[in-house]
C-alpha atoms as a PDB file:
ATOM      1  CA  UNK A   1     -11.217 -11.390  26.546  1.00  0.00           C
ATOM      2  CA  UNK A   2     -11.955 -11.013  22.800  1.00  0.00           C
ATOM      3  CA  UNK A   3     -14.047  -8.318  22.424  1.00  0.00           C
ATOM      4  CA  UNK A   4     -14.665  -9.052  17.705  1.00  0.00           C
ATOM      5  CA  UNK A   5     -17.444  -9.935  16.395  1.00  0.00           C
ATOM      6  CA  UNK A   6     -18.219 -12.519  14.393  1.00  0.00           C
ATOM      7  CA  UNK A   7     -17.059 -12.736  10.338  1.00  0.00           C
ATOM      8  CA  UNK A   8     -19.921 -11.642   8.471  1.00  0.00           C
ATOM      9  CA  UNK A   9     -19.543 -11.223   4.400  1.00  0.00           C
ATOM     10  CA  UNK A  10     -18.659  -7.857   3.145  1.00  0.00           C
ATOM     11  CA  UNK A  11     -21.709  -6.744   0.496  1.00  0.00           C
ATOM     12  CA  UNK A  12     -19.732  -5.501  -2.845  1.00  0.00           C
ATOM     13  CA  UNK A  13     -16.537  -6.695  -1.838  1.00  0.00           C
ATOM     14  CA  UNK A  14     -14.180  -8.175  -4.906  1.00  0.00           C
ATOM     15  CA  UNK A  15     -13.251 -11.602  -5.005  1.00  0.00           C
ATOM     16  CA  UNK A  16      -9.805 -12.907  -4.802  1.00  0.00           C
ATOM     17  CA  UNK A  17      -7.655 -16.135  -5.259  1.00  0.00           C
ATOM     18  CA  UNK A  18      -6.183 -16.639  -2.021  1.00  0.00           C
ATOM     19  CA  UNK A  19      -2.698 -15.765  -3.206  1.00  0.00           C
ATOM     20  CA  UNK A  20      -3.859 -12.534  -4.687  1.00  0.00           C
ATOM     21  CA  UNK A  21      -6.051 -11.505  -1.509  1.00  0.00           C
ATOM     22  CA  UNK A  22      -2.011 -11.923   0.800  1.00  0.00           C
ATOM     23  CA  UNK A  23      -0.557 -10.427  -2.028  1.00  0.00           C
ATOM     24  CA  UNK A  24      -2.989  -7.182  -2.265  1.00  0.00           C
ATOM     25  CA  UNK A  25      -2.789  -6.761   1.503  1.00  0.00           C
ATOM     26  CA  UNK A  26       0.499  -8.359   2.570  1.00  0.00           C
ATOM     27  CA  UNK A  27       2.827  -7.624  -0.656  1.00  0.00           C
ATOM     28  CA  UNK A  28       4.775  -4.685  -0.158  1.00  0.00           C
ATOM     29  CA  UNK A  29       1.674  -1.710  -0.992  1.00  0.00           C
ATOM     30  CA  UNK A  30       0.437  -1.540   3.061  1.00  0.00           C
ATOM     31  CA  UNK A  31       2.446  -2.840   6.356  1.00  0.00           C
ATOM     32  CA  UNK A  32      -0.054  -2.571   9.123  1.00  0.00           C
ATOM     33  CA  UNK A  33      -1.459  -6.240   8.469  1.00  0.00           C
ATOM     34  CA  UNK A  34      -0.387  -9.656   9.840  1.00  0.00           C
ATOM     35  CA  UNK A  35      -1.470 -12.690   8.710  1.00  0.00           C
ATOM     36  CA  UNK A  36      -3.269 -15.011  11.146  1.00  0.00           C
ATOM     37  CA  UNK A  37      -2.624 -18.784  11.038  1.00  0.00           C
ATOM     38  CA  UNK A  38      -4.797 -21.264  10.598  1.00  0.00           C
ATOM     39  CA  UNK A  39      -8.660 -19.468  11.220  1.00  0.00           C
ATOM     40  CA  UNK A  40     -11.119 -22.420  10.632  1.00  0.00           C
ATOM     41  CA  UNK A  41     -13.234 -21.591   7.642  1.00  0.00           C
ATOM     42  CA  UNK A  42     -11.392 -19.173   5.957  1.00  0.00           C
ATOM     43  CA  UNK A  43      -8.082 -19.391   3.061  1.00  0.00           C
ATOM     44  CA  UNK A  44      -6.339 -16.524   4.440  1.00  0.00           C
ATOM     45  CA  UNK A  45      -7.285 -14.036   6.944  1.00  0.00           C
ATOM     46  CA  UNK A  46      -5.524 -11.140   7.790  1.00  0.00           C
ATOM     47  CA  UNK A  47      -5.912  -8.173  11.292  1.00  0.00           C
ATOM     48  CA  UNK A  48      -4.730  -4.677  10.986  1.00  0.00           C
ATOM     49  CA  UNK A  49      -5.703  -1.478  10.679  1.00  0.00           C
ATOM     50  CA  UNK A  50      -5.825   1.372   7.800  1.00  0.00           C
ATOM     51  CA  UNK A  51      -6.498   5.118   8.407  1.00  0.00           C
ATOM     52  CA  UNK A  52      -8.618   4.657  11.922  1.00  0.00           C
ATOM     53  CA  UNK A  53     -10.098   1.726  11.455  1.00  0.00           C
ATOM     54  CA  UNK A  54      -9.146  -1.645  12.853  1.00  0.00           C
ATOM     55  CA  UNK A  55     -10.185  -4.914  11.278  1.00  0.00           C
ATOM     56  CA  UNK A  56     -10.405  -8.649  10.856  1.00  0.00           C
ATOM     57  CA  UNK A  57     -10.126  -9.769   7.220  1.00  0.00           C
ATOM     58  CA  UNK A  58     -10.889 -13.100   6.135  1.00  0.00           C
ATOM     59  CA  UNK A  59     -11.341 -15.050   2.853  1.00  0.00           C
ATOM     60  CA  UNK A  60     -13.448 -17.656   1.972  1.00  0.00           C
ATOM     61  CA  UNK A  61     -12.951 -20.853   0.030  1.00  0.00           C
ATOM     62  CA  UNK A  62     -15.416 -19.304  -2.821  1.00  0.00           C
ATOM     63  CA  UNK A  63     -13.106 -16.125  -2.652  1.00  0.00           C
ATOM     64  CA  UNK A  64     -15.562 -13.447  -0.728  1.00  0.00           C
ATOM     65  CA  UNK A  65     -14.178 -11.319   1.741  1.00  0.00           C
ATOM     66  CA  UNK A  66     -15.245 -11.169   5.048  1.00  0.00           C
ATOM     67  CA  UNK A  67     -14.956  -8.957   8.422  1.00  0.00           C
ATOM     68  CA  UNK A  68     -14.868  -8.921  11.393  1.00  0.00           C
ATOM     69  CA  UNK A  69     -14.752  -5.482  14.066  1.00  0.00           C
ATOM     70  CA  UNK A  70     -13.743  -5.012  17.379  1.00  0.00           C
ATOM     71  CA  UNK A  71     -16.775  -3.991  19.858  1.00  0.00           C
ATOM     72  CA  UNK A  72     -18.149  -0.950  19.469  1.00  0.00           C
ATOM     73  CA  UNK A  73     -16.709  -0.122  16.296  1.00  0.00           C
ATOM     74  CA  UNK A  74     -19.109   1.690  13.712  1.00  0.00           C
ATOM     75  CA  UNK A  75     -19.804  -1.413  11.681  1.00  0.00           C
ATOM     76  CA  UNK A  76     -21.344   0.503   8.705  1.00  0.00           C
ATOM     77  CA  UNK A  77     -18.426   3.040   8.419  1.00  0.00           C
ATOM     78  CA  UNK A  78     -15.843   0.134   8.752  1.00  0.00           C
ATOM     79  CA  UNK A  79     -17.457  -1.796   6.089  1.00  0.00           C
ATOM     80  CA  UNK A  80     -17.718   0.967   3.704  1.00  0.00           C
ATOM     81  CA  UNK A  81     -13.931   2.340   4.554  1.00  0.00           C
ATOM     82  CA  UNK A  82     -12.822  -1.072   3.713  1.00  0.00           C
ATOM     83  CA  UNK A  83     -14.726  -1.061   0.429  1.00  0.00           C
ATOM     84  CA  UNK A  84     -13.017   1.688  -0.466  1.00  0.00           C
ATOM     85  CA  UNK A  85      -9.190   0.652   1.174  1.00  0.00           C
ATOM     86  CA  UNK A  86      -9.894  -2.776  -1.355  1.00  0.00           C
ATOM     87  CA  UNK A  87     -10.966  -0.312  -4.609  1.00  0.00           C
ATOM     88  CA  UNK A  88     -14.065  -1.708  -4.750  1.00  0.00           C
ATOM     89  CA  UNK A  89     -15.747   0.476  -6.790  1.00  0.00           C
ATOM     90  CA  UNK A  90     -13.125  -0.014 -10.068  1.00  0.00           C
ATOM     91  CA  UNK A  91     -13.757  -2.313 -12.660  1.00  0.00           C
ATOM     92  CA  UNK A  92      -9.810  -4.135 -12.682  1.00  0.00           C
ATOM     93  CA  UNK A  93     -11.619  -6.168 -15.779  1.00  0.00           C
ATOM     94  CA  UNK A  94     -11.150  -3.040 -17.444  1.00  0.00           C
ATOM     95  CA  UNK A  95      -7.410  -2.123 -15.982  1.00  0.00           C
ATOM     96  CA  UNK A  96      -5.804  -5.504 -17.326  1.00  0.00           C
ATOM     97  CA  UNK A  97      -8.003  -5.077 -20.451  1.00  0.00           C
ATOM     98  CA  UNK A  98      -5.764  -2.296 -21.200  1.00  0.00           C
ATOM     99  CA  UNK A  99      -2.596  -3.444 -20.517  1.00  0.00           C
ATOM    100  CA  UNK A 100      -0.793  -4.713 -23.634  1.00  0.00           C
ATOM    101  CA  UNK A 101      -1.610  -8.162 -23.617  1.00  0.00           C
ATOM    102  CA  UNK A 102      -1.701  -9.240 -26.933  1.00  0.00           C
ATOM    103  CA  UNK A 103       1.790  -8.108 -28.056  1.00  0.00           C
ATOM    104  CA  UNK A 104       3.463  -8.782 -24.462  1.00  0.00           C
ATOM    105  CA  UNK A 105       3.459 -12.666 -23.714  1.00  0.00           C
ATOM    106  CA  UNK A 106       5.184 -11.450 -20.305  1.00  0.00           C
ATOM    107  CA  UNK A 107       2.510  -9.385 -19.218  1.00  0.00           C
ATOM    108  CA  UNK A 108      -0.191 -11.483 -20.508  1.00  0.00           C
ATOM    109  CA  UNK A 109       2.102 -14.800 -18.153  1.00  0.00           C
ATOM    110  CA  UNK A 110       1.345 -12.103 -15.015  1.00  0.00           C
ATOM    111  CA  UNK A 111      -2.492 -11.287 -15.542  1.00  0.00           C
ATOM    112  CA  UNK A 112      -3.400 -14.940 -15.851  1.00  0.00           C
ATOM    113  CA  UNK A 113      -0.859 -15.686 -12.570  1.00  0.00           C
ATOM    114  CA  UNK A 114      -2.524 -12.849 -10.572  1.00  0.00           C
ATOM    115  CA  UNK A 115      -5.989 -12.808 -12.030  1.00  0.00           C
ATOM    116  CA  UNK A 116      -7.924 -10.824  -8.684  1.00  0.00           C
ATOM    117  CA  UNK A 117      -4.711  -8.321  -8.141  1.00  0.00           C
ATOM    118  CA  UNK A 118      -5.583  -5.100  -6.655  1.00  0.00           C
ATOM    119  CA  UNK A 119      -4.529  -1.768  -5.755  1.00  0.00           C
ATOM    120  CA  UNK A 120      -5.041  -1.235  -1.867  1.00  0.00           C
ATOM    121  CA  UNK A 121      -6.149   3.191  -1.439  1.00  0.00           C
ATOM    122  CA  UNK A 122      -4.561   4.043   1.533  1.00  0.00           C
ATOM    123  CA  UNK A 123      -4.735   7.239   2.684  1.00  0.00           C
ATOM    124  CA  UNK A 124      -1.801   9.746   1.446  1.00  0.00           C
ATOM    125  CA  UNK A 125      -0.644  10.285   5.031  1.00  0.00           C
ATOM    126  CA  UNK A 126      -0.252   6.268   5.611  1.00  0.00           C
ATOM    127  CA  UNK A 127       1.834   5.941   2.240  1.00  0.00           C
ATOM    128  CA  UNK A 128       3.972   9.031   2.678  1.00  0.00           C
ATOM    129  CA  UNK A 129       5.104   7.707   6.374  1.00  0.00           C
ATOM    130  CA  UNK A 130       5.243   4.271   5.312  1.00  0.00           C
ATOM    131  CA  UNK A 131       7.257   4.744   2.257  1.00  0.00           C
ATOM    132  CA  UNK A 132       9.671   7.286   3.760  1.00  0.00           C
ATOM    133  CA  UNK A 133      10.409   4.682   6.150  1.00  0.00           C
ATOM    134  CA  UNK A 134      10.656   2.150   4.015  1.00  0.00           C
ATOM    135  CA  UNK A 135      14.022   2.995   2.172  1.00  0.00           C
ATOM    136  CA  UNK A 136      16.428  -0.053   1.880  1.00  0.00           C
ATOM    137  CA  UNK A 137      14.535  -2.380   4.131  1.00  0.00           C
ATOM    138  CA  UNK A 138      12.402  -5.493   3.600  1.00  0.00           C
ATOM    139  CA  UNK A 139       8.991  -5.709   4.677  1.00  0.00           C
ATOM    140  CA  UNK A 140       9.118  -7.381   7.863  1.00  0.00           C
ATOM    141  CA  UNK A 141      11.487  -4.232   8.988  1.00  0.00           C
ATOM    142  CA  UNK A 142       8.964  -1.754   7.448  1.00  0.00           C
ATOM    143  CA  UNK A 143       6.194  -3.387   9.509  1.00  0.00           C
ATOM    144  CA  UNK A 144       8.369  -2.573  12.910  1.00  0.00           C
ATOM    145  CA  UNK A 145       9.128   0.805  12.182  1.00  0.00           C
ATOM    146  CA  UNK A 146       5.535   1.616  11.075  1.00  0.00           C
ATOM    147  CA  UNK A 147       4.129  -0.813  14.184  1.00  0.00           C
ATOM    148  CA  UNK A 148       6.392   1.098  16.488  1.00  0.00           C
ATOM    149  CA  UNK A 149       5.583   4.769  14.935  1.00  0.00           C
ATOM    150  CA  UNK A 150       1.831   3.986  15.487  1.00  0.00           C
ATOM    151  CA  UNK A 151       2.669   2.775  18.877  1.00  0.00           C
ATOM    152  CA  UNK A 152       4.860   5.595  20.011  1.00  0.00           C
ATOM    153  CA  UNK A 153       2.745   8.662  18.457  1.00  0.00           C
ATOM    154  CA  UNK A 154      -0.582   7.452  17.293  1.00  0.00           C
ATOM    155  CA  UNK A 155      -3.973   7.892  18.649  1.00  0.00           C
ATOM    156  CA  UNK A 156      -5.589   4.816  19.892  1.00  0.00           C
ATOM    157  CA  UNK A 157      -8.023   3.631  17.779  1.00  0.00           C
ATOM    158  CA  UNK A 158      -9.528   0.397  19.804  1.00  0.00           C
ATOM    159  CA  UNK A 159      -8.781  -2.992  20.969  1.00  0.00           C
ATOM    160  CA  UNK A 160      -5.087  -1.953  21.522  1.00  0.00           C
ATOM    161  CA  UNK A 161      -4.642  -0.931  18.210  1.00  0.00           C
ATOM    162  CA  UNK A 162      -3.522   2.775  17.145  1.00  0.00           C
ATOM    163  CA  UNK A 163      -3.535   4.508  13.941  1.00  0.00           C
ATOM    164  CA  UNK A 164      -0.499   6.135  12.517  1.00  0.00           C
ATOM    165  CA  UNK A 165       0.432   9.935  13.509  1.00  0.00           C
ATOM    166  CA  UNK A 166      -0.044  12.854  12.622  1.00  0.00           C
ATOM    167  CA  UNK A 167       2.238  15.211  10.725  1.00  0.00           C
ATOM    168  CA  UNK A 168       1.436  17.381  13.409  1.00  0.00           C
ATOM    169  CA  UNK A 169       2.310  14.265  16.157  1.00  0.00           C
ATOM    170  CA  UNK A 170       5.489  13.767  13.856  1.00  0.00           C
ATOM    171  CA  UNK A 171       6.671  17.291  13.793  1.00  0.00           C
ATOM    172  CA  UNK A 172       6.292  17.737  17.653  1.00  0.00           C
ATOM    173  CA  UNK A 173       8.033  14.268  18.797  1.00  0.00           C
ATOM    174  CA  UNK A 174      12.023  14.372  19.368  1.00  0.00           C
ATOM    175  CA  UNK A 175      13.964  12.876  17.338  1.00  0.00           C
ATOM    176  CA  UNK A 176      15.180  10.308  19.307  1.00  0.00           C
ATOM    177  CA  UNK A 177      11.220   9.075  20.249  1.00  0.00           C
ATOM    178  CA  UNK A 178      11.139   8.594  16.221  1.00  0.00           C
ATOM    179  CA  UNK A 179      14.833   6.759  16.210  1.00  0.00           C
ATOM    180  CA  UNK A 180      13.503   4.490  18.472  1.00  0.00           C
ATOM    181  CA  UNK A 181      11.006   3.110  15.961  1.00  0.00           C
ATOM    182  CA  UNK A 182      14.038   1.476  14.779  1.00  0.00           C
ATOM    183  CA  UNK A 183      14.134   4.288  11.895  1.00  0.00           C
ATOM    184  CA  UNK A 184      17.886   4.627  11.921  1.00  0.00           C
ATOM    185  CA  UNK A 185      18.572   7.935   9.255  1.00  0.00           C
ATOM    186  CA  UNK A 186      14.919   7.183   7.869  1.00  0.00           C
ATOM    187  CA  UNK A 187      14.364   9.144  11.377  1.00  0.00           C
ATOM    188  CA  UNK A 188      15.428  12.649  10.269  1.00  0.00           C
ATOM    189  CA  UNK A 189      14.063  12.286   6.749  1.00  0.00           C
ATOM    190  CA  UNK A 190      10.333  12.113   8.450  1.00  0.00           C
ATOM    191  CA  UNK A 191      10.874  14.692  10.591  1.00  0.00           C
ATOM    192  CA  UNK A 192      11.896  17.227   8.085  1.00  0.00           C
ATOM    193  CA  UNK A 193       8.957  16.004   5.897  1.00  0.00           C
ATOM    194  CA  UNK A 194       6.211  16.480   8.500  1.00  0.00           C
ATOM    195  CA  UNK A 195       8.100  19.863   9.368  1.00  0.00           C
ATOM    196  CA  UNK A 196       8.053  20.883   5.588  1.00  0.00           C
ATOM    197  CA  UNK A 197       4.439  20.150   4.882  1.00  0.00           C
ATOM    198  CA  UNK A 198       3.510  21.551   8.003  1.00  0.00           C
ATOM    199  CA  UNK A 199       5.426  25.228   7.157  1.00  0.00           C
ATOM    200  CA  UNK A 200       4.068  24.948   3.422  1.00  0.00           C
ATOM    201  CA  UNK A 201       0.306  24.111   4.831  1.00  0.00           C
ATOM    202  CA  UNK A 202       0.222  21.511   2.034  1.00  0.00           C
ATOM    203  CA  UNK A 203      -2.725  19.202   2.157  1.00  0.00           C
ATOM    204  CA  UNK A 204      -1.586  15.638   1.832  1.00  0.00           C
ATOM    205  CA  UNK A 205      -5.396  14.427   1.304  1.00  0.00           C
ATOM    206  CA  UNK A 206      -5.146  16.930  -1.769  1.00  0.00           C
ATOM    207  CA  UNK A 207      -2.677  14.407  -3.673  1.00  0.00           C
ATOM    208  CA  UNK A 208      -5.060  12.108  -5.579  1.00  0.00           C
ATOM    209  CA  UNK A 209      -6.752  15.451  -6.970  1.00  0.00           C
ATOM    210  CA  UNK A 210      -3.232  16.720  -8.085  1.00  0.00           C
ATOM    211  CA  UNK A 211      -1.999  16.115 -11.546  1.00  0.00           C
ATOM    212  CA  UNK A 212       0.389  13.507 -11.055  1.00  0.00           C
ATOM    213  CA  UNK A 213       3.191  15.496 -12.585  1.00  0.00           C
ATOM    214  CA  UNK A 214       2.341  17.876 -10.046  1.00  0.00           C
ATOM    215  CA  UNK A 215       1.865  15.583  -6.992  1.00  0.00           C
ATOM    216  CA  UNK A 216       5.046  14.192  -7.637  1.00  0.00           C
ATOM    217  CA  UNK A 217       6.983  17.386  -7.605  1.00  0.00           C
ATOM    218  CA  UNK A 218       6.154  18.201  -4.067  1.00  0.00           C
ATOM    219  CA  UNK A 219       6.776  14.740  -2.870  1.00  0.00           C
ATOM    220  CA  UNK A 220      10.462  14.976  -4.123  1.00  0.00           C
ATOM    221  CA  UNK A 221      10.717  18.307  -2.376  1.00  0.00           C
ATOM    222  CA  UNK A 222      10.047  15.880   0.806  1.00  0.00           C
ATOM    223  CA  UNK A 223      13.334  14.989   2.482  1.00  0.00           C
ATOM    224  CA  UNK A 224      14.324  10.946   2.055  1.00  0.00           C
ATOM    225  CA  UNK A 225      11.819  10.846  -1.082  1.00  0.00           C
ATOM    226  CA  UNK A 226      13.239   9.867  -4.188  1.00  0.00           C
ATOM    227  CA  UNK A 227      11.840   8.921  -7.875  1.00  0.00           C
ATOM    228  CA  UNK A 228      10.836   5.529  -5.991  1.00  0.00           C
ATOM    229  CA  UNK A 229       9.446   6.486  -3.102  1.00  0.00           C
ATOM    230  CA  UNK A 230       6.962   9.551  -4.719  1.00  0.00           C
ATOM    231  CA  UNK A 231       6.230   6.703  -7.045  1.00  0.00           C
ATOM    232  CA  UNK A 232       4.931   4.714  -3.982  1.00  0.00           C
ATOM    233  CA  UNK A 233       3.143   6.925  -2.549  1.00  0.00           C
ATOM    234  CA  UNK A 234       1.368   8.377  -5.524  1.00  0.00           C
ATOM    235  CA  UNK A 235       0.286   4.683  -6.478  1.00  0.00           C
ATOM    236  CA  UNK A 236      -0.856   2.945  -2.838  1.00  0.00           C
ATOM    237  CA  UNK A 237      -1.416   6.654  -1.331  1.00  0.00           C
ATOM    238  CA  UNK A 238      -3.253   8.600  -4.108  1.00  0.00           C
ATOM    239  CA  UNK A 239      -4.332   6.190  -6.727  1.00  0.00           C
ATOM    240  CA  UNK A 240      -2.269   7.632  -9.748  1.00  0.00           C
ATOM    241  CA  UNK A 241      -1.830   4.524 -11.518  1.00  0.00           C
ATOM    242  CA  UNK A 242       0.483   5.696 -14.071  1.00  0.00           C
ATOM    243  CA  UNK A 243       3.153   5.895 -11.291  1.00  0.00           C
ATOM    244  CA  UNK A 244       5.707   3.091 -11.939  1.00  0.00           C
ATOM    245  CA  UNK A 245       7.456   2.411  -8.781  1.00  0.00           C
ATOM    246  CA  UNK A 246      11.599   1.636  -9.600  1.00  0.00           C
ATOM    247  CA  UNK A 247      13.197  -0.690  -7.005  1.00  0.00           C
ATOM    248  CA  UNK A 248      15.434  -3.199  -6.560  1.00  0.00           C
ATOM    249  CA  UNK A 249      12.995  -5.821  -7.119  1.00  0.00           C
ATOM    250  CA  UNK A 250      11.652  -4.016 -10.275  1.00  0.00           C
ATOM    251  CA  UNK A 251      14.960  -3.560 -11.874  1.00  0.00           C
ATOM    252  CA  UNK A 252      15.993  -6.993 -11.609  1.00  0.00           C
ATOM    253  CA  UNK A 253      12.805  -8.155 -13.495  1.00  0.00           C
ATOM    254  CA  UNK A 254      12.573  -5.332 -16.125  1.00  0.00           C
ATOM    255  CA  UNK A 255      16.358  -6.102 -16.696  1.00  0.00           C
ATOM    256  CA  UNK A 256      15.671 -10.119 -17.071  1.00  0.00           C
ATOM    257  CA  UNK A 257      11.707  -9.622 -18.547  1.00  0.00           C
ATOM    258  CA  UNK A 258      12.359  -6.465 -21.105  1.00  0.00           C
ATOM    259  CA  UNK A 259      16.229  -5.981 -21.098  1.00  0.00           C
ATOM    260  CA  UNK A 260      15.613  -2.524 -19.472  1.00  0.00           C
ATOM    261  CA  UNK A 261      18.216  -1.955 -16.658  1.00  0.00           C
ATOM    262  CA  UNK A 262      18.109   2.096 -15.883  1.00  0.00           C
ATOM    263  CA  UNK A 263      14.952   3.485 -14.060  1.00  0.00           C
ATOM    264  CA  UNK A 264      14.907   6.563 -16.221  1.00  0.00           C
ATOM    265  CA  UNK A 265      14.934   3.825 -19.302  1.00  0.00           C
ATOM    266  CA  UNK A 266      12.386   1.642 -17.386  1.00  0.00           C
ATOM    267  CA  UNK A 267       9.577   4.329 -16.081  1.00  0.00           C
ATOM    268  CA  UNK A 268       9.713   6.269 -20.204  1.00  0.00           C
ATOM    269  CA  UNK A 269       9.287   2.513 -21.543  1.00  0.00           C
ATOM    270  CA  UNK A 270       6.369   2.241 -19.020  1.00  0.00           C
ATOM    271  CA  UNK A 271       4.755   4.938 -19.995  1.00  0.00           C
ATOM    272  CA  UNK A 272       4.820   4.637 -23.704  1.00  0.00           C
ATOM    273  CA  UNK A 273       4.134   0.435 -23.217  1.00  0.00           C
ATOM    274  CA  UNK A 274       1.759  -0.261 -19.964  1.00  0.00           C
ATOM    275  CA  UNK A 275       0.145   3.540 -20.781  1.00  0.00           C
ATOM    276  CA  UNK A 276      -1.870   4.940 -18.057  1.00  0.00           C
ATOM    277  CA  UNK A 277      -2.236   1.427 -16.197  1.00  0.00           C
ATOM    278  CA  UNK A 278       1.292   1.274 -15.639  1.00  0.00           C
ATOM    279  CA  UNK A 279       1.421   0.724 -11.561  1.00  0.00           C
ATOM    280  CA  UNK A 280      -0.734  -2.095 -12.026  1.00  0.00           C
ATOM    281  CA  UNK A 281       1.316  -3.626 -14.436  1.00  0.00           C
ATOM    282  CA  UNK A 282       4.156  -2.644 -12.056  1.00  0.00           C
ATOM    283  CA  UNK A 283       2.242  -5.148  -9.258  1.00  0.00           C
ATOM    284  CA  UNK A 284       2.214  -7.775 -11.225  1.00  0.00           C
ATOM    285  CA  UNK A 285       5.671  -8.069 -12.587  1.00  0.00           C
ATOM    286  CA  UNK A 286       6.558  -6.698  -8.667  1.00  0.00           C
ATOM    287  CA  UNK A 287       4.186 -10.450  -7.861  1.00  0.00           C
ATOM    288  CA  UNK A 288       6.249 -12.296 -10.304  1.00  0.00           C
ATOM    289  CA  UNK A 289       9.300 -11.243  -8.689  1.00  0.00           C
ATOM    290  CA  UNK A 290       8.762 -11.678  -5.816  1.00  0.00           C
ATOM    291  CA  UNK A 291       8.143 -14.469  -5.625  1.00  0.00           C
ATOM    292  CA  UNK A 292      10.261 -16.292  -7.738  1.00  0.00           C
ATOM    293  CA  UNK A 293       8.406 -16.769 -10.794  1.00  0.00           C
END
């Protein structure tokens, strides 16, 4: 038996195009959403979870998000968690204001292709699991391992659904409950993060209040975290948006877009040319890539 409630409109929500509202949440930044077919009324509607907190998310035609909560959930903590997961409360008028439009034809292409683009603010914890786990794999394989983590060691949060684990829950599993998540290597790298963290007492909710230069040098004292994946999690995890995330993906574009091929080359020409907005010109040429364009 279906235990949700009905949609009902989300008060101060941003609008989206319907391709930027799969993008935000289905695009590579979060993995614990799946897109649900063909929901009468809506453009796109999405169910997952974020932090401990599972929801329905739907769009309608006029671009207004709406939700919808399992039974018994605490409807006006969801809504205002989910205000805050979308980044309601920036102004992203003013973010691609700033971005150097008028001398970049590229970038200026991207804002007008992905007008309602947004930053999703996960909670450090998600993004530091999700991105550890998410070295050289797409994101249909991310979504197991992360589905299966939550699974395996999460607490339950409702309706079948559980959050992801704890450092703590992390630290304490064997290694071959965490191989099982179809982590492969990835495995041992998460381990030994969750054991590090745990032995420094570092607070992992502390990282948006870090200077980034900071924040960053812990995460690449992490094991399996690289210049990419500290990127990651400092963008989607901790809102630094002058992290400039350096994959595959990225490369390829910068190389064909800018003639930039090496990531060193690439993040010190994003620095100097998106300035402190740089991870949200990142999504957008990450958009354009993507998906062929």
């Amino acid at each position: 038996m279906d235990t949700w409630g009905k949609a009902s409109l989300l008060a101060g929500a941003p609008h989206f195009t319907p391709a930027d509202f799969a993008e935000t949440l289905d695009g590579g930044q979060a993995f614990t959403w799946r897109k649900m077919p063909g929901v009468q009324g809506f453009s796109e509607a999405f169910e997952g979870f974020f932090d401990d907190t599972a929801a329905r998310i739907f769009l309608s035609e006029d671009g207004r998000v709406h939700i919808s909560l399992p039974g018994g959930t605490d409807a006006k903590r969801a809504k205002k968690k989910l205000l805050d997961y979308l980044d309601s409360g920036r102004d992203y008028d003013l973010v691609r204001m700033s971005l150097p439009t008028g001398k970049d034809k590229i970038m200026e292409q991207s804002i007008v292709a992905r007008p309602t683009l947004r930053i999703l603010r996960q909670t450090p914890r998600e993004a530091i699991i999700s991105f550890i786990c998410s070295s050289s794999k797409r994101i249909v394989q991310i979504k197991q391992c992360v589905g299966l983590l939550a699974d395996s060691l999460g607490e339950p949060i409702c309706d079948g659904f559980k959050a992801l684990p704890t450092m703590e829950a992390i630290d304490s599993a064997p290694l071959e409950v965490i191989k099982s998540c179809k982590l492969g290597f990835r495995a041992e790298y998460l381990k030994k993060s969750a054991r590090k963290i745990i032995e420094d007492k570092f607070e992992v909710d502390a990282l948006p209040l870090m200077p980034y230069d900071e924040a960053k040098k812990y995460l690449l004292s992490l094991s399996g975290v690289g210049e990419k994946v500290a990127d990651c999690i400092l963008l989607f995890g901790a809102a630094k948006f002058e992290a400039f995330p350096v994959d595959t993906w990225i490369k390829k574009a910068m190389c064909q877009m800018y003639n930039l091929s090496d990531p060193g080359h690439i993040r010190r020409f994003a620095r100097e040319h998106f300035g402190e907005y740089g991870g949200y010109a990142q999504q957008l040429i990450f958009a354009k890539a993507r998906n062929g364009k």
